[in-house]
Protein backbone atom coordinates (compact mmCIF):
# COMPACT_ATOMS: atom_id res chain seq x y z
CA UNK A 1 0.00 0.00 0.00
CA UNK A 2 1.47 3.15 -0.97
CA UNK A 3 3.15 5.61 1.66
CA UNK A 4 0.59 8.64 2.70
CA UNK A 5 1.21 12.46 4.29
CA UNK A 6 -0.02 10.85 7.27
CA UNK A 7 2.09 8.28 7.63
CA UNK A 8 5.40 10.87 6.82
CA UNK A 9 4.06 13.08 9.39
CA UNK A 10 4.56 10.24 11.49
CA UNK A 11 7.75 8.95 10.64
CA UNK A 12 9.06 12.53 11.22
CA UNK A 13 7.33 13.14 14.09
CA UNK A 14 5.37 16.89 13.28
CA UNK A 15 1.64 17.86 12.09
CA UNK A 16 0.22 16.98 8.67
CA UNK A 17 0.16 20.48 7.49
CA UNK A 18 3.91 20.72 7.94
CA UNK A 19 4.40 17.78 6.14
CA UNK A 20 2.14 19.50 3.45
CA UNK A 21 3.99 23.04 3.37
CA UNK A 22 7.28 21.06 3.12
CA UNK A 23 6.16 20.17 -0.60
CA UNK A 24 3.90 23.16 -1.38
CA UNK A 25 5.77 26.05 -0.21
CA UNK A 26 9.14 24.51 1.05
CA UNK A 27 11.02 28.07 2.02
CA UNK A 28 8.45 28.59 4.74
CA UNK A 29 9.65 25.40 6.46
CA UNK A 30 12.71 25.23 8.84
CA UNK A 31 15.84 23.50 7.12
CA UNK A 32 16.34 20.90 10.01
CA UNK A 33 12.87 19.89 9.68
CA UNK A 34 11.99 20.32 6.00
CA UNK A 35 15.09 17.53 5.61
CA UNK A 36 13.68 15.19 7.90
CA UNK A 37 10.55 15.14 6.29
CA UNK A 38 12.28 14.72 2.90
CA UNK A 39 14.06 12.40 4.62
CA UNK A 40 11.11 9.84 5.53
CA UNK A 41 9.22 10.92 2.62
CA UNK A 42 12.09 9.48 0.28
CA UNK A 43 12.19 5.92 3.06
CA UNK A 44 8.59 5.73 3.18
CA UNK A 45 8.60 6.21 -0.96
CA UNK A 46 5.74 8.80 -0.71
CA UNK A 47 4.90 11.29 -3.72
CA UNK A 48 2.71 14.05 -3.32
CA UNK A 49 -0.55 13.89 -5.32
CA UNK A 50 0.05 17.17 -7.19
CA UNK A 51 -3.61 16.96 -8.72
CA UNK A 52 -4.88 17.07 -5.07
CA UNK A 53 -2.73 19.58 -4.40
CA UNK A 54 -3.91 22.01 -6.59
CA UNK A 55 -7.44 21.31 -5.28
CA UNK A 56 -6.49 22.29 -2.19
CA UNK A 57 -4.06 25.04 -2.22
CA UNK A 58 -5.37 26.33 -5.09
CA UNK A 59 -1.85 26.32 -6.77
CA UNK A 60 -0.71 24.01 -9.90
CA UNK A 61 2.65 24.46 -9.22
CA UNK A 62 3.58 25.08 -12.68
CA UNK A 63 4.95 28.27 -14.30
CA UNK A 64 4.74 29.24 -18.16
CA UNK A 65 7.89 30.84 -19.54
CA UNK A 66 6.90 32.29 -23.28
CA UNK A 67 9.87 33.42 -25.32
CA UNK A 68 9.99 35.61 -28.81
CA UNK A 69 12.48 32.84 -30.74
CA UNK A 70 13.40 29.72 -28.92
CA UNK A 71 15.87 29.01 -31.44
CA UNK A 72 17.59 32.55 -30.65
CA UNK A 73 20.78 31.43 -28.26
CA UNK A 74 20.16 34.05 -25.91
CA UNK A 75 17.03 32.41 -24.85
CA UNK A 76 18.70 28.81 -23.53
CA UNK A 77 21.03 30.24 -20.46
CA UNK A 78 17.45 31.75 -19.48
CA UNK A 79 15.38 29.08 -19.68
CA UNK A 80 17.66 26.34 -18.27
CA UNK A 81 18.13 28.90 -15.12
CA UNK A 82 14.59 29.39 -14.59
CA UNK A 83 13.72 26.05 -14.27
CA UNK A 84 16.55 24.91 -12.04
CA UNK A 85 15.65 28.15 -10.13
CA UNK A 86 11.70 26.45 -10.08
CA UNK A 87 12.78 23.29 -9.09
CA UNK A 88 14.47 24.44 -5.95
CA UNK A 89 10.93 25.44 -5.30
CA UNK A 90 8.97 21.94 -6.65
CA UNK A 91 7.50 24.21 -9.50
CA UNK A 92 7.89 22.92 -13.30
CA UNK A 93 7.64 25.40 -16.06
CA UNK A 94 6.28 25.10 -19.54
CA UNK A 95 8.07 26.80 -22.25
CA UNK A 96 6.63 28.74 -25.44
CA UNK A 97 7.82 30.32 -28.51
CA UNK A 98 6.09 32.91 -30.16
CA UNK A 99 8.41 33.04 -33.26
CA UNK A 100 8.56 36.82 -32.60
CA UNK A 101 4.73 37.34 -33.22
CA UNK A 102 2.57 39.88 -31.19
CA UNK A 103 -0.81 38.02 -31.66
CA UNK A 104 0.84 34.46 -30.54
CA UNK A 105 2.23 36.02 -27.10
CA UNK A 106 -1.46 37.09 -26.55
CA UNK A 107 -3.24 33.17 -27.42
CA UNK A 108 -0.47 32.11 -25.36
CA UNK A 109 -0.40 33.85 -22.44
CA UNK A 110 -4.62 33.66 -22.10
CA UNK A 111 -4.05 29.41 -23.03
CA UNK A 112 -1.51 29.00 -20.07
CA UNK A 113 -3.48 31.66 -17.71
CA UNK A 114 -6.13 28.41 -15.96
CA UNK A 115 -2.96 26.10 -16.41
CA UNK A 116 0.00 28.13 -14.58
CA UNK A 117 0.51 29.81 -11.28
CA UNK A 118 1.67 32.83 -13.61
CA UNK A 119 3.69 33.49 -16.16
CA UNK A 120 7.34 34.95 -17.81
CA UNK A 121 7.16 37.08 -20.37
CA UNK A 122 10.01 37.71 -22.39
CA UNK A 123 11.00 40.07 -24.80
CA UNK A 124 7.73 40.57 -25.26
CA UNK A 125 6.02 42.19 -28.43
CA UNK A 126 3.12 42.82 -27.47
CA UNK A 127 1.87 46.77 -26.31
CA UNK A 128 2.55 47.80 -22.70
CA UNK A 129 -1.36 48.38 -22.61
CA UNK A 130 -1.75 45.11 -23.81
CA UNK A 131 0.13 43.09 -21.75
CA UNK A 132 -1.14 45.83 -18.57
CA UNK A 133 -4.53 44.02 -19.25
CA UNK A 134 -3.43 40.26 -19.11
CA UNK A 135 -1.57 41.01 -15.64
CA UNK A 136 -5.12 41.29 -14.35
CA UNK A 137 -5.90 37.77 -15.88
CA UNK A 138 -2.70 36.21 -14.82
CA UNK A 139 0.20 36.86 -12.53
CA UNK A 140 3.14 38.48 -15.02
CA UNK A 141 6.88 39.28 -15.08
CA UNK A 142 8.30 40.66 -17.60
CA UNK A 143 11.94 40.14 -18.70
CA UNK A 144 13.81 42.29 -21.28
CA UNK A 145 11.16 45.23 -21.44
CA UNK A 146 11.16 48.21 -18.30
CA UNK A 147 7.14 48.56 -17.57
CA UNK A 148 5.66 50.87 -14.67
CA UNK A 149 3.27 49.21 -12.35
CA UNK A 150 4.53 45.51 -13.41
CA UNK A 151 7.39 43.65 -11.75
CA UNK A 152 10.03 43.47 -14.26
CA UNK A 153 13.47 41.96 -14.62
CA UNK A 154 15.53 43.66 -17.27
CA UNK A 155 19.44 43.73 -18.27
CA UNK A 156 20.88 46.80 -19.22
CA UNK A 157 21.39 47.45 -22.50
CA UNK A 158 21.41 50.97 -22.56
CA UNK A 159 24.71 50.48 -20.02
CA UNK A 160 26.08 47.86 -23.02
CA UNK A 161 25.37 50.26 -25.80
CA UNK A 162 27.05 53.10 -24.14
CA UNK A 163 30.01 51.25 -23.33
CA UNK A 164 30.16 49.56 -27.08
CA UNK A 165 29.80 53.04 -28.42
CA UNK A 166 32.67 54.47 -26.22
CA UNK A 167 34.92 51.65 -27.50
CA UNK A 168 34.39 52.60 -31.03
CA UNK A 169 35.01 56.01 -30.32
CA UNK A 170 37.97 55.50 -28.40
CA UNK A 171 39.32 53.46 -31.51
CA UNK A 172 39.16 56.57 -33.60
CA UNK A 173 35.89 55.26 -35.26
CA UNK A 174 33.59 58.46 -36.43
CA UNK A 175 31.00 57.15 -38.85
CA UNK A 176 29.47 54.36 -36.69
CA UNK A 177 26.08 52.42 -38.11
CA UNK A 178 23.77 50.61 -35.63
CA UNK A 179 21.52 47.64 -36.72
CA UNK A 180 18.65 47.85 -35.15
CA UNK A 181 15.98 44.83 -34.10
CA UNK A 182 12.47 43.97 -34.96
CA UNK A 183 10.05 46.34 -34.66
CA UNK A 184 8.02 46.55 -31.43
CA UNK A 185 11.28 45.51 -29.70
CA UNK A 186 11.95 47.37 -26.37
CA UNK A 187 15.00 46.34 -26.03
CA UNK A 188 16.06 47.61 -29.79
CA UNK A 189 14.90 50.97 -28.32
CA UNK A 190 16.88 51.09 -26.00
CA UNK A 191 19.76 50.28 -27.52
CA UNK A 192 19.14 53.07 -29.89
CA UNK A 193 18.49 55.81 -27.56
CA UNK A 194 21.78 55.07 -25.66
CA UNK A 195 24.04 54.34 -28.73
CA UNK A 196 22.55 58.26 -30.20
CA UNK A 197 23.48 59.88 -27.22
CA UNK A 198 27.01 58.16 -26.42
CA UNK A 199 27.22 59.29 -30.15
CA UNK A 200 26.85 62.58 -30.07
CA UNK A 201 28.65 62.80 -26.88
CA UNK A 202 31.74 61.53 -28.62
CA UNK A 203 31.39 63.71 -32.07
CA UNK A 204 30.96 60.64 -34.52
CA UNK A 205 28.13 60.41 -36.76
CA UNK A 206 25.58 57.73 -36.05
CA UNK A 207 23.44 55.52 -38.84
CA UNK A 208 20.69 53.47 -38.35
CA UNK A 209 19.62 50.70 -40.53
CA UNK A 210 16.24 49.20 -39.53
CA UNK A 211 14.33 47.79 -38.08
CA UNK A 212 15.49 43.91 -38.90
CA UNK A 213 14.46 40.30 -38.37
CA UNK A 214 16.99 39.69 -35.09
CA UNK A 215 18.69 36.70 -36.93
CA UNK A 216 21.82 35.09 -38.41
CA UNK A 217 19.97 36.19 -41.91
CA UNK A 218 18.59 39.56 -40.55
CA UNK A 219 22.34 40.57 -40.57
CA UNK A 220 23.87 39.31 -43.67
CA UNK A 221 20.68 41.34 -45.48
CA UNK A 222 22.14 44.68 -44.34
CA UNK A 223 26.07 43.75 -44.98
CA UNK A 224 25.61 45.78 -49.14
CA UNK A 225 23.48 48.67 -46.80
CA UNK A 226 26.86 48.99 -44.31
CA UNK A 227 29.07 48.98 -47.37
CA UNK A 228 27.34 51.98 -49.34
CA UNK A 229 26.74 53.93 -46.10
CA UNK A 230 30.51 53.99 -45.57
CA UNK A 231 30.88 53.50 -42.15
CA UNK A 232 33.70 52.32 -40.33
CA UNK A 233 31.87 50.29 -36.87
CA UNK A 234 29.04 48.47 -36.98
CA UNK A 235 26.94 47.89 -33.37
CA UNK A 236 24.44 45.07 -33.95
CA UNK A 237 21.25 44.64 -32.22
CA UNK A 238 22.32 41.44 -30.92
CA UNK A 239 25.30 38.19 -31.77
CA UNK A 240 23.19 36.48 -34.21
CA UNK A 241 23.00 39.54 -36.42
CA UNK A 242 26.83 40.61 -35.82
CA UNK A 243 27.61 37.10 -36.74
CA UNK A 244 25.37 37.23 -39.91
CA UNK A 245 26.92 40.71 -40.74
CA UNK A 246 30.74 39.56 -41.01
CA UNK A 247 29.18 37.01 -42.77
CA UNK A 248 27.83 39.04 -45.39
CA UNK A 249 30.65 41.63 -45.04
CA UNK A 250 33.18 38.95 -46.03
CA UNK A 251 31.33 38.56 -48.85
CA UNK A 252 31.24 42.09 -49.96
CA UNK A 253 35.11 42.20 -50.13
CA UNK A 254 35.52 43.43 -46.35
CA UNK A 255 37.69 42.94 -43.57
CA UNK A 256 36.75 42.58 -40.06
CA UNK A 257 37.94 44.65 -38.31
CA UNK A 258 40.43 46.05 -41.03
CA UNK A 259 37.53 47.73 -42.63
CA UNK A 260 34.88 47.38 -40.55
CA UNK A 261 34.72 46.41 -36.90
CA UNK A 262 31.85 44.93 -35.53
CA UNK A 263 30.15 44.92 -32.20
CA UNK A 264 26.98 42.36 -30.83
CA UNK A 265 25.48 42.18 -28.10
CA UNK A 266 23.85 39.06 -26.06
CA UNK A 267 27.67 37.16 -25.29
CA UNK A 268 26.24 34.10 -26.77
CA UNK A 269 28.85 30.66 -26.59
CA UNK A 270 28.77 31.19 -30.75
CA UNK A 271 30.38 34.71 -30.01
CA UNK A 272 33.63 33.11 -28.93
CA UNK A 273 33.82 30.67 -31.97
CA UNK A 274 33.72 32.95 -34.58
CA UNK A 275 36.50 34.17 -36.55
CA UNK A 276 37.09 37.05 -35.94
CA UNK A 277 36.13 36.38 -32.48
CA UNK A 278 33.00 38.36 -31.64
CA UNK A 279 33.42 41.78 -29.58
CA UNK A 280 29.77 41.75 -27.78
CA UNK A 281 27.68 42.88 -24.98
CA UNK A 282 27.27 40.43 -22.06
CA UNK A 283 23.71 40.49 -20.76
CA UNK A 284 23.06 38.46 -17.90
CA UNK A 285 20.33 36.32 -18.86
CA UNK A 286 21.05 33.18 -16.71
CA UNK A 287 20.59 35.97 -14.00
CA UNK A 288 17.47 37.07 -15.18
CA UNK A 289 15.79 33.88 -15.42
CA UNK A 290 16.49 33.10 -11.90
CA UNK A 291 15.28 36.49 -10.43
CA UNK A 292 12.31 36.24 -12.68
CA UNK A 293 11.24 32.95 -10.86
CA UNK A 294 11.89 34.33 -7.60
CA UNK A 295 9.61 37.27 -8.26
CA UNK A 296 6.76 35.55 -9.91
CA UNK A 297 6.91 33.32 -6.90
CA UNK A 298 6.04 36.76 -4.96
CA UNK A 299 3.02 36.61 -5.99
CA UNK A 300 2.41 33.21 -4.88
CA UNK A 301 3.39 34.52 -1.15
CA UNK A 302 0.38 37.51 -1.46
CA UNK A 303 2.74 39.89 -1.60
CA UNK A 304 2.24 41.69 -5.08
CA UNK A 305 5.47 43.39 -5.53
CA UNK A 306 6.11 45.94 -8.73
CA UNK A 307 9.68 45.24 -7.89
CA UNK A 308 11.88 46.07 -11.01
CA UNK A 309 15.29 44.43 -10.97
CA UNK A 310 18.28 45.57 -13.28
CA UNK A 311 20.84 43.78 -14.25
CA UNK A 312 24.48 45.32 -15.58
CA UNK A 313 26.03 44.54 -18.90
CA UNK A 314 29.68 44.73 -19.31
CA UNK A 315 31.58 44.87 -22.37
CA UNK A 316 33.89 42.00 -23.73
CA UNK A 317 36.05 42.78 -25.60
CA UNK A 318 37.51 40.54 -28.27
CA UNK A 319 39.04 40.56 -32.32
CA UNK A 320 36.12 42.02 -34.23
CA UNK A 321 37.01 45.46 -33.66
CA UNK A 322 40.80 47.27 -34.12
CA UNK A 323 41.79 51.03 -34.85
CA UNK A 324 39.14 53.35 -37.03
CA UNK A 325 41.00 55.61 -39.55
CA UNK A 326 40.64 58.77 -37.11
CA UNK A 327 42.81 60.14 -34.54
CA UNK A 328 42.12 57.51 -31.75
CA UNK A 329 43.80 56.16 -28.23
CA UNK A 330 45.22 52.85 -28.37
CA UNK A 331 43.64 49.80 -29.44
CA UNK A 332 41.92 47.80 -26.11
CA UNK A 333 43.44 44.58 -25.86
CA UNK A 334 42.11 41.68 -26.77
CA UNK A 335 39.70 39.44 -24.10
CA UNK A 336 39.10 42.78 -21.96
CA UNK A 337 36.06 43.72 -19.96
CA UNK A 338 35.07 46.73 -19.43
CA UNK A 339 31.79 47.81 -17.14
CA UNK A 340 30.62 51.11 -16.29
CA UNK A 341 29.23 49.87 -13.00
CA UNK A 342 29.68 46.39 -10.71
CA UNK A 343 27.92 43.58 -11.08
CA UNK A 344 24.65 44.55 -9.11
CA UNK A 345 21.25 44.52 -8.90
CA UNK A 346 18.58 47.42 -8.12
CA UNK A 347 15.31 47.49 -6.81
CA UNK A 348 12.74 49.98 -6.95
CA UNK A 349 9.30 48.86 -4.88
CA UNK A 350 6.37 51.03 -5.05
């Protein structure tokens, strides 16, 4: 006959309703006694009922994370974190892709709303009014887009940007283009609004080519734009598209960086096996998967939090970008990183 809660409560020697928070909401049980119960419970071969559960705490214990582009390697270190982060806290998460499309994220988001606890938005394309209105249907966080009112987790690109542009500059680079992202992309604003205004700051002229489809492809299409509009740098929206772009460079008849040095964004593994190796942004996103758990799960606890967490970028710097034909400082070495700020992350509760 198989094991019950009672007889675990037993074995361990405390109430039934311990036993029962030990599985449902395991950080509100002490440490000594939550492993003695996980203890017997693993002797006595007993498995929650997780269907009864839900009846009775009213929880499924399941999370939906919905991504724009599964396929897109930033997305991976993000998912795999949330869902270790979830299973520290017996949740399970079900991921969706919305292959980038506004009208998906919303059938998506209202499908996993009576099946999920709440839900992860990321990089979401929807409107902020938009996805306002499905908070209210479903507990939300939102990763990779800054939204008042809503608990949000996002990396700073703005930071990245700045410090990409500054690198460029500081190689003697004047005529810089930026590739921007989709449209609707928050995050491709923001990259935009930073990269004008470290621009101007630094006296080079800045050209922007967009918006694109954030791939390998979406990059080599703009590699004949770069060439006619003469520039010497090149910041991409994110690795895929830098990778694309040398891609399609090389096949224009330019060097990289001889010609034209290139910048991404994202630090993806792929960045590091390129030739050139990649110069890029690192965004945390292993980072922001875990905090996003941990603030859904907030809401869980009753206490609705409009936290918003942001993470730093840093700059890595690697072979993709060498000396502009300007006046410039000396070439950064190779394998450098450079950050405007440490490694930290700020709240801001209303």
């Amino acid at each position: 006959m198989p094991a019950t809660i009672r007889d675990v409560a037993r074995e361990s020697g405390v109430h039934i309703s311990t036993v029962s928070r030990t599985f449902s909401a395991p950080h509100l049980v002490n440490a000594e006694t939550r492993s003695r119960v996980l203890a017997c419970a693993e002797h006595l071969g007993y498995r929650p009922n997780r269907a009864a559960r839900a009846l009775i705490t009213g929880r499924t214990h399941n999370i939906g994370l919905i991504v724009a582009d599964i396929a897109n390697p930033f997305f991976p270190p993000l998912i795999k974190a949330a869902e270790s982060q979830a299973r520290q806290r017996d949740y399970h998460i079900f991921v969706t892709d919305t292959n980038e499309d506004a009208s998906v994220e919303e059938d998506l988001v209202r499908a996993l709303a009576k099946q999920v606890d709440g839900v992860l938005l990321c990089s979401p394309r929807m409107s902020n009014s938009l996805i306002e209105q499905l908070s209210r249907e479903v507990p939300l966080v939102v990763v990779n887009r800054q939204l008042t009112g809503l608990p949000t987790v996002v990396m700073d690109v703005a930071q990245g940007a700045r410090l990409a542009i500054d690198h460029l500059n500081g190689l003697g680079h004047r005529r810089i283009a930026l590739v921007a992202g989709p449209r609707g992309s928050w995050t491709s604003r923001e990259i935009r609004r930073s990269a004008m205004s470290a621009a101007r700051a630094g006296d080079a002229d800045l050209t922007v080519i967009g918006p694109n489809q954030p791939t390998e492809d979406g990059g080599m299409a703009v590699a004949e734009q770069i060439v006619r509009a003469g520039v010497t740098a090149v910041l991409a929206y994110n690795d895929l598209m830098a990778i694309g772009l040398i891609e399609g460079l090389t096949a224009q008849g330019q060097r990289v960086p001889e010609d034209v040095s290139v910048v991404g964004i994202d630090d993806i593994a792929l960045s590091r096996l390129t030739r050139p190796k990649l110069t890029t942004v690192a965004t945390p996103t292993a980072a922001a998967g875990r905090a996003a758990v941990d603030m859904l799960l907030a809401h869980g606890d009753d206490r609705r939090t409009t936290a918003q967490i942001t993470l730093q970028t840093e700059l890595v710097i690697r072979d993709s970008t060498g000396p502009g034909p300007g006046p410039h400082s000396h070439a950064d070495p190779g394998g450098v990183v450079a950050t405007a700020l440490g490694d930290v992350a700020s709240y801001a509760k209303e």
